[in-house]
C-alpha atoms as a PDB file:
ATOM      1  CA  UNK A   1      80.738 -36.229  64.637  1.00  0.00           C
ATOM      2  CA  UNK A   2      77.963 -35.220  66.288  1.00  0.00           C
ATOM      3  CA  UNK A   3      74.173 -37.446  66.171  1.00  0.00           C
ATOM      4  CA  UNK A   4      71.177 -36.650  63.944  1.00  0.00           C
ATOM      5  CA  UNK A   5      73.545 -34.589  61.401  1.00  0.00           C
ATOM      6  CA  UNK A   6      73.404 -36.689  58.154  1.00  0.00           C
ATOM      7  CA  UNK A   7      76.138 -38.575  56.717  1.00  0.00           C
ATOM      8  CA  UNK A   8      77.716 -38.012  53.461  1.00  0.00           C
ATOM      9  CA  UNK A   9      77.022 -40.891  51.526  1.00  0.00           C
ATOM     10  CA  UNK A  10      73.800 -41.093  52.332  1.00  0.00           C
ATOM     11  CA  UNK A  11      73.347 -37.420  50.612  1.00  0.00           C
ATOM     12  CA  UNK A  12      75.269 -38.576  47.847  1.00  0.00           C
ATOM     13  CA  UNK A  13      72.919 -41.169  46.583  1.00  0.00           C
ATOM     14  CA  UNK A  14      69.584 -39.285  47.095  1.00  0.00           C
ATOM     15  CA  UNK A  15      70.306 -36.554  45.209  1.00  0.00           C
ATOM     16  CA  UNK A  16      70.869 -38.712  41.780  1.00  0.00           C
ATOM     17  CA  UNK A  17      67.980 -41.150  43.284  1.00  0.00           C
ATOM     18  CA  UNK A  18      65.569 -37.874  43.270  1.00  0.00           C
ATOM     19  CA  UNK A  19      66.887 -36.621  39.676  1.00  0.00           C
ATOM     20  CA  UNK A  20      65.836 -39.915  38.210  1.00  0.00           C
ATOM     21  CA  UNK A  21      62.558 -39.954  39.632  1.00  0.00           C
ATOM     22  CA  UNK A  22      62.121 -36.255  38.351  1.00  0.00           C
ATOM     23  CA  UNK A  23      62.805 -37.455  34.976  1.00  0.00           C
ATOM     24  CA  UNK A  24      61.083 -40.354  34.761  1.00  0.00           C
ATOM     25  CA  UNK A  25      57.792 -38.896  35.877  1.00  0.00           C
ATOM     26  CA  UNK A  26      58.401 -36.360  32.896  1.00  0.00           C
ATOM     27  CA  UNK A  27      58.606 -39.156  30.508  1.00  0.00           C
ATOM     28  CA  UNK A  28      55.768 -40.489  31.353  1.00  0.00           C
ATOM     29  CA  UNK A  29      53.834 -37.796  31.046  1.00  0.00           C
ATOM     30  CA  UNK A  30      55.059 -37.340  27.126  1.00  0.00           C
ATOM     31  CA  UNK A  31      54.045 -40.557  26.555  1.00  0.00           C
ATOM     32  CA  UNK A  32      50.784 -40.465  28.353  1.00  0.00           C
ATOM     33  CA  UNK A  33      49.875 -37.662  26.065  1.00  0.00           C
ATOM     34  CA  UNK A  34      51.545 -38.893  23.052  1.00  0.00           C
ATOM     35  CA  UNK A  35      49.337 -41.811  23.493  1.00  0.00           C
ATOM     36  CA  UNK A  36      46.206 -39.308  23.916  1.00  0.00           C
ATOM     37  CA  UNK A  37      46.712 -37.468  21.023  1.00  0.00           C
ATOM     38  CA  UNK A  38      47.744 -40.922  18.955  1.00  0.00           C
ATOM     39  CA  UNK A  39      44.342 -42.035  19.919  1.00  0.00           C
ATOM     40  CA  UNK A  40      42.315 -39.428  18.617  1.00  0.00           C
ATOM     41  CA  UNK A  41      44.058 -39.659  15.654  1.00  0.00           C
ATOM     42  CA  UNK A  42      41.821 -40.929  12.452  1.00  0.00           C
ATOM     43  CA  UNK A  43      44.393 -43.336  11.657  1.00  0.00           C
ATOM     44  CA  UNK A  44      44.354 -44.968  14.894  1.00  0.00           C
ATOM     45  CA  UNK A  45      40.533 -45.427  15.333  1.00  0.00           C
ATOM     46  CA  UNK A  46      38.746 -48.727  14.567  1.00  0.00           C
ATOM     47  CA  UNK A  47      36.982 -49.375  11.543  1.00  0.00           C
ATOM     48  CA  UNK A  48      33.727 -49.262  13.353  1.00  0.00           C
ATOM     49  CA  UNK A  49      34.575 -46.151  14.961  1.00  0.00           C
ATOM     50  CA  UNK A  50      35.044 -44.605  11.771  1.00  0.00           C
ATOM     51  CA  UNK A  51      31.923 -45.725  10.582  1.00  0.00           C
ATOM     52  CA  UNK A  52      30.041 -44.048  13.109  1.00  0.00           C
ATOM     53  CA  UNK A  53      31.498 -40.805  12.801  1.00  0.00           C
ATOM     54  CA  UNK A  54      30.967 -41.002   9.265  1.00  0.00           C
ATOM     55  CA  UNK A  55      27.189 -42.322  10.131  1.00  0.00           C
ATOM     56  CA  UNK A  56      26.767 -38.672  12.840  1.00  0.00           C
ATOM     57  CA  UNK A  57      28.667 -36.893  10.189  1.00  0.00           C
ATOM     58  CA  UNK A  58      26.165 -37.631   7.584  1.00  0.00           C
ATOM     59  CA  UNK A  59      23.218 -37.173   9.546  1.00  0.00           C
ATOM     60  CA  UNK A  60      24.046 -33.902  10.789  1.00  0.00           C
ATOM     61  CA  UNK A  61      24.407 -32.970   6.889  1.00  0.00           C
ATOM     62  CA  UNK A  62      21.218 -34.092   6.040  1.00  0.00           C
ATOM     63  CA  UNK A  63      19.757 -32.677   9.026  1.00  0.00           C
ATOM     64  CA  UNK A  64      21.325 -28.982   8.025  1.00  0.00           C
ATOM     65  CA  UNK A  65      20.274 -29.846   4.519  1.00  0.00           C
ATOM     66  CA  UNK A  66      16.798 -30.143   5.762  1.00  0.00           C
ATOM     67  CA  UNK A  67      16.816 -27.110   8.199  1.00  0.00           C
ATOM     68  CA  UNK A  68      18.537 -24.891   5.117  1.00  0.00           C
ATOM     69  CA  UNK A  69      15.542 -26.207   3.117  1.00  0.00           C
ATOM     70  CA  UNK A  70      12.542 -25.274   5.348  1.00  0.00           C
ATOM     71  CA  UNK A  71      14.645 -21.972   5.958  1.00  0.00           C
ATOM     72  CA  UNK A  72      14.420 -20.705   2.351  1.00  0.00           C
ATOM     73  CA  UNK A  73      10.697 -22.240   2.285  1.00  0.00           C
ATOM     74  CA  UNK A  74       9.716 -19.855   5.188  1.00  0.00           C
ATOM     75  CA  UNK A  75      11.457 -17.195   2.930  1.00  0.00           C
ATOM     76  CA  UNK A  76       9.933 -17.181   0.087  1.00  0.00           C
ATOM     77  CA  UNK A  77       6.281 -17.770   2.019  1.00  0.00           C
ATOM     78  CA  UNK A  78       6.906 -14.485   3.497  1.00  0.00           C
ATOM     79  CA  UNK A  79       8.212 -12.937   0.427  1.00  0.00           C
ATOM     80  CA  UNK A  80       4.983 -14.229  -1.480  1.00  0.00           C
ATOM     81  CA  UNK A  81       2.647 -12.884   1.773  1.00  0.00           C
ATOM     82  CA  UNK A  82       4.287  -9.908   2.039  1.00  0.00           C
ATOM     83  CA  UNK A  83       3.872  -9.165  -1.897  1.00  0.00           C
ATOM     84  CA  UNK A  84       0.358 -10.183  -1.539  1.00  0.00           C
ATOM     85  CA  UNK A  85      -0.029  -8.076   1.102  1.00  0.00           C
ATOM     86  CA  UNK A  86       1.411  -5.046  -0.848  1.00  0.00           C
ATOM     87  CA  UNK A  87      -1.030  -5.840  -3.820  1.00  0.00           C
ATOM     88  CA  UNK A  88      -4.073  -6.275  -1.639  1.00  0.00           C
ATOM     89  CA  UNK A  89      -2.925  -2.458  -0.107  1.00  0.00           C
ATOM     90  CA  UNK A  90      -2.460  -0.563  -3.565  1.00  0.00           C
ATOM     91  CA  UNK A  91      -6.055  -2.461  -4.864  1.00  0.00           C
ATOM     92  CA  UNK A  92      -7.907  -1.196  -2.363  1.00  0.00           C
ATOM     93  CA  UNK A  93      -6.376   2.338  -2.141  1.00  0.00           C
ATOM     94  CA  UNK A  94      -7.079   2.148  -6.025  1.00  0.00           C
ATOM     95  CA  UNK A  95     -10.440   1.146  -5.415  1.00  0.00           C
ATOM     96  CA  UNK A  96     -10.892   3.480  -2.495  1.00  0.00           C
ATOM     97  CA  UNK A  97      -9.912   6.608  -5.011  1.00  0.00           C
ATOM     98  CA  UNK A  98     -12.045   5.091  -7.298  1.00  0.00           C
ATOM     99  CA  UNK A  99     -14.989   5.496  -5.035  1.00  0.00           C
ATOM    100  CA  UNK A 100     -13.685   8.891  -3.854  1.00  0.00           C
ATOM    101  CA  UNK A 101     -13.976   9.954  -7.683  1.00  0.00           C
ATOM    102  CA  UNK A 102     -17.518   8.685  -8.451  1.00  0.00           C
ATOM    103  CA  UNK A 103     -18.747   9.828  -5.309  1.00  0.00           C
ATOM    104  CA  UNK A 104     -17.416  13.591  -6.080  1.00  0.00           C
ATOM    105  CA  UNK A 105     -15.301  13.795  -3.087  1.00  0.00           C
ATOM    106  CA  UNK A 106     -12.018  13.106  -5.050  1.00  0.00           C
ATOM    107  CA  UNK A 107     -10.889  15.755  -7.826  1.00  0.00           C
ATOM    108  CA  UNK A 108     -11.088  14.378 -11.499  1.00  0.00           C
ATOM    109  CA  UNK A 109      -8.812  14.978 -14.011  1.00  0.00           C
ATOM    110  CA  UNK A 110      -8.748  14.038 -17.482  1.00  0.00           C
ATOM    111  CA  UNK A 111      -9.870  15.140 -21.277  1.00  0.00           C
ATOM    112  CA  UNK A 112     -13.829  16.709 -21.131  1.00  0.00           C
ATOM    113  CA  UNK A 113     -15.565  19.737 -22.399  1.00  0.00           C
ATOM    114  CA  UNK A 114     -16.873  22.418 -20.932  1.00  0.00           C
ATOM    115  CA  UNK A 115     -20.307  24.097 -21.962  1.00  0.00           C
ATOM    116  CA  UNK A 116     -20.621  27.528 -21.762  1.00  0.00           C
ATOM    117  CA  UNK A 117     -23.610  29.916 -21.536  1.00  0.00           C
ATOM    118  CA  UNK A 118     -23.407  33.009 -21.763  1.00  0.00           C
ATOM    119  CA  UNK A 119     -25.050  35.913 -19.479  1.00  0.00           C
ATOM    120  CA  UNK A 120     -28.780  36.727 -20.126  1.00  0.00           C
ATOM    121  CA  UNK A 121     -29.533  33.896 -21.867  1.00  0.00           C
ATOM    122  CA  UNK A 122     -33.027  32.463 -20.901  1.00  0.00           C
ATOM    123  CA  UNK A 123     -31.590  29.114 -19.173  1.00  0.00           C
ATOM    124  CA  UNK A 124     -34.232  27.811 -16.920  1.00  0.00           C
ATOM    125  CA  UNK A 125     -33.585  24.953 -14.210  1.00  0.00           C
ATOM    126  CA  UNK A 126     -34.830  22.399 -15.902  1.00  0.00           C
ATOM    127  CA  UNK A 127     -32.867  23.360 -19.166  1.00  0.00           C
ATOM    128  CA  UNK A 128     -29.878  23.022 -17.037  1.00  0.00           C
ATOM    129  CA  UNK A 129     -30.994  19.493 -15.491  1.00  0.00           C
ATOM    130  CA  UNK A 130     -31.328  18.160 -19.279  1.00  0.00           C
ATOM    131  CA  UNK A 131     -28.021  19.282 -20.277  1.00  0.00           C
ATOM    132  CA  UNK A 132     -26.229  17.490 -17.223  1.00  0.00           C
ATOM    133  CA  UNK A 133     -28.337  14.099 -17.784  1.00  0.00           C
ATOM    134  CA  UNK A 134     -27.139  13.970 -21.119  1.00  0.00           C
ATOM    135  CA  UNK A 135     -24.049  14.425 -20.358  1.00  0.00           C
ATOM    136  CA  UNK A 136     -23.948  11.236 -17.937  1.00  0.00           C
ATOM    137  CA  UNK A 137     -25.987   9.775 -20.684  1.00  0.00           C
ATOM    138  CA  UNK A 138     -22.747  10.202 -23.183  1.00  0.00           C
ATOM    139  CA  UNK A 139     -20.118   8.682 -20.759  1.00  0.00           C
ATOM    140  CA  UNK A 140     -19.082  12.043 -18.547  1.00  0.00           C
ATOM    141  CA  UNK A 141     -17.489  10.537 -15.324  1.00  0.00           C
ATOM    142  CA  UNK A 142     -17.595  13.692 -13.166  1.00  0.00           C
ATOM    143  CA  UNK A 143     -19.143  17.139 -13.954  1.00  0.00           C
ATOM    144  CA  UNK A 144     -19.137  20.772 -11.760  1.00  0.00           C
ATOM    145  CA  UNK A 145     -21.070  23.694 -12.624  1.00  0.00           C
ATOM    146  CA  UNK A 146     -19.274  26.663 -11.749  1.00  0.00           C
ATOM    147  CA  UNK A 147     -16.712  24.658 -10.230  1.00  0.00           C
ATOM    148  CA  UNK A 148     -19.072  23.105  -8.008  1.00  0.00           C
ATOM    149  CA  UNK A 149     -19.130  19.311  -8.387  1.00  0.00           C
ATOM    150  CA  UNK A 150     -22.221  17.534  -9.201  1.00  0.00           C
ATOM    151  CA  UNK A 151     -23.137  14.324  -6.737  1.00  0.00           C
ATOM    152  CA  UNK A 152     -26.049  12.146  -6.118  1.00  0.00           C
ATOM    153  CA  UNK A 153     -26.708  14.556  -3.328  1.00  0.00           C
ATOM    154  CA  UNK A 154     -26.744  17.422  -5.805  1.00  0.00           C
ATOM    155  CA  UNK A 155     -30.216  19.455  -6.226  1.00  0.00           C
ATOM    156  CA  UNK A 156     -30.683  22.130  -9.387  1.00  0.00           C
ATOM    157  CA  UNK A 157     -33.440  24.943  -9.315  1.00  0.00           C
ATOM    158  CA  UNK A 158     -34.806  28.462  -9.352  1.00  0.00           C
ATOM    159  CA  UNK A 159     -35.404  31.207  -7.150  1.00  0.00           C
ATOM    160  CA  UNK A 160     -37.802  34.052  -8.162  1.00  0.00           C
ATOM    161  CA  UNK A 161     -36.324  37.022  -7.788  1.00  0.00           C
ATOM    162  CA  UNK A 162     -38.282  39.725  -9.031  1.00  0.00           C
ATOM    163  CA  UNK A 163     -39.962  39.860 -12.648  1.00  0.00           C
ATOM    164  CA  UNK A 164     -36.760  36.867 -13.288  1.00  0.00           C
ATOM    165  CA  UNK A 165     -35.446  33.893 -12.103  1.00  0.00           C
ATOM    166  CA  UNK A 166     -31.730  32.445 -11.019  1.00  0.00           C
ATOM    167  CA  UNK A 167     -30.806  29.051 -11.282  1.00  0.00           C
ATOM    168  CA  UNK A 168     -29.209  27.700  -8.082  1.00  0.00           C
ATOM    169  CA  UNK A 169     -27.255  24.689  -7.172  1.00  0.00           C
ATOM    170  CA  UNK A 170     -27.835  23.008  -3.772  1.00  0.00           C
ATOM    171  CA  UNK A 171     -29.174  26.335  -2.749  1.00  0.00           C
ATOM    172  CA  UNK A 172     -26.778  28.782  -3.810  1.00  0.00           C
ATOM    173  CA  UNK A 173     -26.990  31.004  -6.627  1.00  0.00           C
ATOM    174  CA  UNK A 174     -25.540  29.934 -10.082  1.00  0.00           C
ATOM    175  CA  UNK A 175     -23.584  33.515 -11.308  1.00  0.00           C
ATOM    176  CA  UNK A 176     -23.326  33.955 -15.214  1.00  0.00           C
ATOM    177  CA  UNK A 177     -21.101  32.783 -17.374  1.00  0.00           C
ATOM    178  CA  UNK A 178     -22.471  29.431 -16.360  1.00  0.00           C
ATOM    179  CA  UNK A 179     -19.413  27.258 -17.043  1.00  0.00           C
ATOM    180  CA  UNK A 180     -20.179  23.104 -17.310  1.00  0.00           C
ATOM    181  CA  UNK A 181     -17.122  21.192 -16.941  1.00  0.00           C
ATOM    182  CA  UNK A 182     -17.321  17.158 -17.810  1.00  0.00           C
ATOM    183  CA  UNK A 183     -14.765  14.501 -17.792  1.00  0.00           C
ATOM    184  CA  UNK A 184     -14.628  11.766 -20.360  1.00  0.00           C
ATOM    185  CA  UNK A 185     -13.732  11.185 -23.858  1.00  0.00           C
ATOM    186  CA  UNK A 186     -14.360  14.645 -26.102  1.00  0.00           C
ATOM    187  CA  UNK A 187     -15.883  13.394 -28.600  1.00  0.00           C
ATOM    188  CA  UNK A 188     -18.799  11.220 -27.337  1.00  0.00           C
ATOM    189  CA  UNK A 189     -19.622  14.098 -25.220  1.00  0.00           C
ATOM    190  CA  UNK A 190     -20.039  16.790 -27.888  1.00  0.00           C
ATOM    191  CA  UNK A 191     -21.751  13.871 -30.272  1.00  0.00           C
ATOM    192  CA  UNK A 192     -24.148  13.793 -27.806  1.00  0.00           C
ATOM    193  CA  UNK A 193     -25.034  17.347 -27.422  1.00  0.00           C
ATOM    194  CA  UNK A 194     -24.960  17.938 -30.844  1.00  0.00           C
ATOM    195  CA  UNK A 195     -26.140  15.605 -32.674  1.00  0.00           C
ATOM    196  CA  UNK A 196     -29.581  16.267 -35.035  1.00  0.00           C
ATOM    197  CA  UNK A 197     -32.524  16.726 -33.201  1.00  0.00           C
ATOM    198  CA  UNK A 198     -30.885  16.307 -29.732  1.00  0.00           C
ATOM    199  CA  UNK A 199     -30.124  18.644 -26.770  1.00  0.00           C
ATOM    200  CA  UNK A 200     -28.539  21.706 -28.320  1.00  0.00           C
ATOM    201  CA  UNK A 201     -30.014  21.865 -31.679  1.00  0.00           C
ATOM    202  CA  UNK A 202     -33.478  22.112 -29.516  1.00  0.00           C
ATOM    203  CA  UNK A 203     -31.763  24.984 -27.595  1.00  0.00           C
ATOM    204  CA  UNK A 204     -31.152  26.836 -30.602  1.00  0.00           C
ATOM    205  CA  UNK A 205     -34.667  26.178 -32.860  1.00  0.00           C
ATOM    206  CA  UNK A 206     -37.134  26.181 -29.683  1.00  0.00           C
ATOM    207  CA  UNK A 207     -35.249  28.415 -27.357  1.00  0.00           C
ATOM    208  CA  UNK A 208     -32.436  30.430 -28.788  1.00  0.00           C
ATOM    209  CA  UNK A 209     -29.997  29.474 -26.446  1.00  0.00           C
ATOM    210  CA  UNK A 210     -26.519  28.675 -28.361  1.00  0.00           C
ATOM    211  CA  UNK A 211     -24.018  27.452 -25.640  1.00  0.00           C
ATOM    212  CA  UNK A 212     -20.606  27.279 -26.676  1.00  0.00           C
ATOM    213  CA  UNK A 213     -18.738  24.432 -26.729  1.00  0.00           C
ATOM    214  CA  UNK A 214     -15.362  23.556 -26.640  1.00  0.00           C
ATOM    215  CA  UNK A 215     -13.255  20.312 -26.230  1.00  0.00           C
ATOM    216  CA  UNK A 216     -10.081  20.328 -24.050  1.00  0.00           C
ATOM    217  CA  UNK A 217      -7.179  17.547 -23.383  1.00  0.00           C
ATOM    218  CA  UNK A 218      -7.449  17.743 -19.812  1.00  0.00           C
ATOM    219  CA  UNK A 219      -9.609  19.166 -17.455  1.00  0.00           C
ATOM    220  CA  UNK A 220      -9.857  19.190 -13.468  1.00  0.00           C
ATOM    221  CA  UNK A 221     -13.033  18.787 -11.833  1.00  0.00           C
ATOM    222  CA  UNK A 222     -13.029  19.813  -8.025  1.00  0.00           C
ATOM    223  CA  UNK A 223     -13.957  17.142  -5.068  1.00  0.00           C
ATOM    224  CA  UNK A 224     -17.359  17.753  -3.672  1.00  0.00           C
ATOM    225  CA  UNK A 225     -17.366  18.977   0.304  1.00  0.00           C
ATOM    226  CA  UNK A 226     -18.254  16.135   2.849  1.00  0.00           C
ATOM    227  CA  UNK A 227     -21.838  16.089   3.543  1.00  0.00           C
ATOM    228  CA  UNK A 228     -22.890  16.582   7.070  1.00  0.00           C
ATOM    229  CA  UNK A 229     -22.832  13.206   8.685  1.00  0.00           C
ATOM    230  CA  UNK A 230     -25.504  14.245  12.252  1.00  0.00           C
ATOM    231  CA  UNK A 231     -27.689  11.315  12.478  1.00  0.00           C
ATOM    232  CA  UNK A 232     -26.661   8.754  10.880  1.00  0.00           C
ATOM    233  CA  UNK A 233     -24.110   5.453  12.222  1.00  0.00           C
ATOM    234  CA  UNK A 234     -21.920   3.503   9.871  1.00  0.00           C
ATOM    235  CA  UNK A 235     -22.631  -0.337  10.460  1.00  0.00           C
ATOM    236  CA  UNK A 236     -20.030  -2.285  13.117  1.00  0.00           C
ATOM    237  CA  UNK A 237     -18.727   1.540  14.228  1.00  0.00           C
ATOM    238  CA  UNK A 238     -18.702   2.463  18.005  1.00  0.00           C
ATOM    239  CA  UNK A 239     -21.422   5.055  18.871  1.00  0.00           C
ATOM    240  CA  UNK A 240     -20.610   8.640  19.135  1.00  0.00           C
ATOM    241  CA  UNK A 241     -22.191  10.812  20.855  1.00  0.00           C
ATOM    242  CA  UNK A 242     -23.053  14.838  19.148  1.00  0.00           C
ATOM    243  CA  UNK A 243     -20.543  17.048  21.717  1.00  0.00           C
ATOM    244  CA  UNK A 244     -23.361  19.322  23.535  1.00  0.00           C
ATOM    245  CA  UNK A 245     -22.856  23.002  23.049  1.00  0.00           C
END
């Protein structure tokens, strides 16, 4: 036999030799993780382990207790702001169309009469400036003339024009039927036209003017034109300056 070729018995023993080792190192490694997973286990943990995991447990509850807590807190503080917020929006736009209305640059609609005179009758400016003062005097909230609404800016008068006079409003000419429209509660309004002694029983006995009057569920007074703002600044605005032509 020739040298360095191995002999046959020592092949024969380090085959089973290797086969054992093979299987022993897979054994072990069962029980190695047998043993890992045993000792995670809650049965095989120590009493005081327990106890602190029950401790952590506990506190993370109450900690996600708390946290849920100042959650629905936050939740209903915006809820509350963002309902306040809504309320504070629709009062002012109230109050905004409010002062839209009573400064005449908001239409008006609601029960009113209207006062009606007639063409040719001898109506003089001043006439006409008694009939809309009591009319603010018996609770109207907004009256036109010829569909022209009446603000504080508002100016009634007379232009000669000939042998007669026309009544005008802010300048331009009032045309006949002169038609007074004012909004606010029938009634009052006609009481105080009509009453003894007042307004239109002096029309009829002094002046023989009979305007006709008539009471109506609802009527709709126009919204007065902007004024002409040239000169003037709002307070806390930025300045402007009048584009040059």
């Amino acid at each position: 036999m020739r040298r360095g070729m191995p002999k046959s018995g020592a092949l024969r023993w380090q085959v089973p030799f290797a086969a054992v080792l093979l299987v022993l190192g897979m054994m072990l490694s069962v029980q190695f993780k047998t043993q890992q997973t045993l000792s995670t286990a809650l049965e095989y943990q120590s009493t005081e382990d327990l106890v602190a995991m029950w401790r952590e447990l506990n506190t993370k509850r109450d900690r996600l207790r708390q946290e849920i807590g100042e959650l629905r807190a936050k939740e209903a503080t915006l809820a509350e702001q963002s309902a306040q917020g809504r309320s504070t929006r629709e009062n002012l736009e109230r109050d905004l169309q409010r002062l839209k209305a009573a400064s005449g640059l908001a239409p008006v609609r609601g029960p009113g009469i209207t006062v009606t005179f007639a063409g040719e009758t001898p109506l003089l400016h001043y006439d006409l400036v008694d009939l809309v003062n009591e009319l603010w005097a018996s609770g109207a909230e907004a009256i036109a003339i010829n569909e022209r609404r009446l603000t504080a800016r508002s100016a009634i008068g007379e232009v000669r024009r000939g042998e007669n006079y026309s009544l005008t409003l802010d300048g331009q000419l009032l045309v006949y039927p002169i038609v007074v429209k004012a909004v606010g509660d029938p009634d009052t309004l006609e009481k105080g036209l009509t009453f003894t002694g007042g307004l239109v029983d002096n029309f009829n006995t002094l002046y023989a003017i009979y305007p006709r009057i008539q009471k109506h569920e609802e009527l709709t007074v126009p919204g007065a034109l902007p004024a002409p703002w040239n000169y003037g600044q709002i307070k806390g605005a930025g300045t402007t300056k009048k584009p040059q032509t």
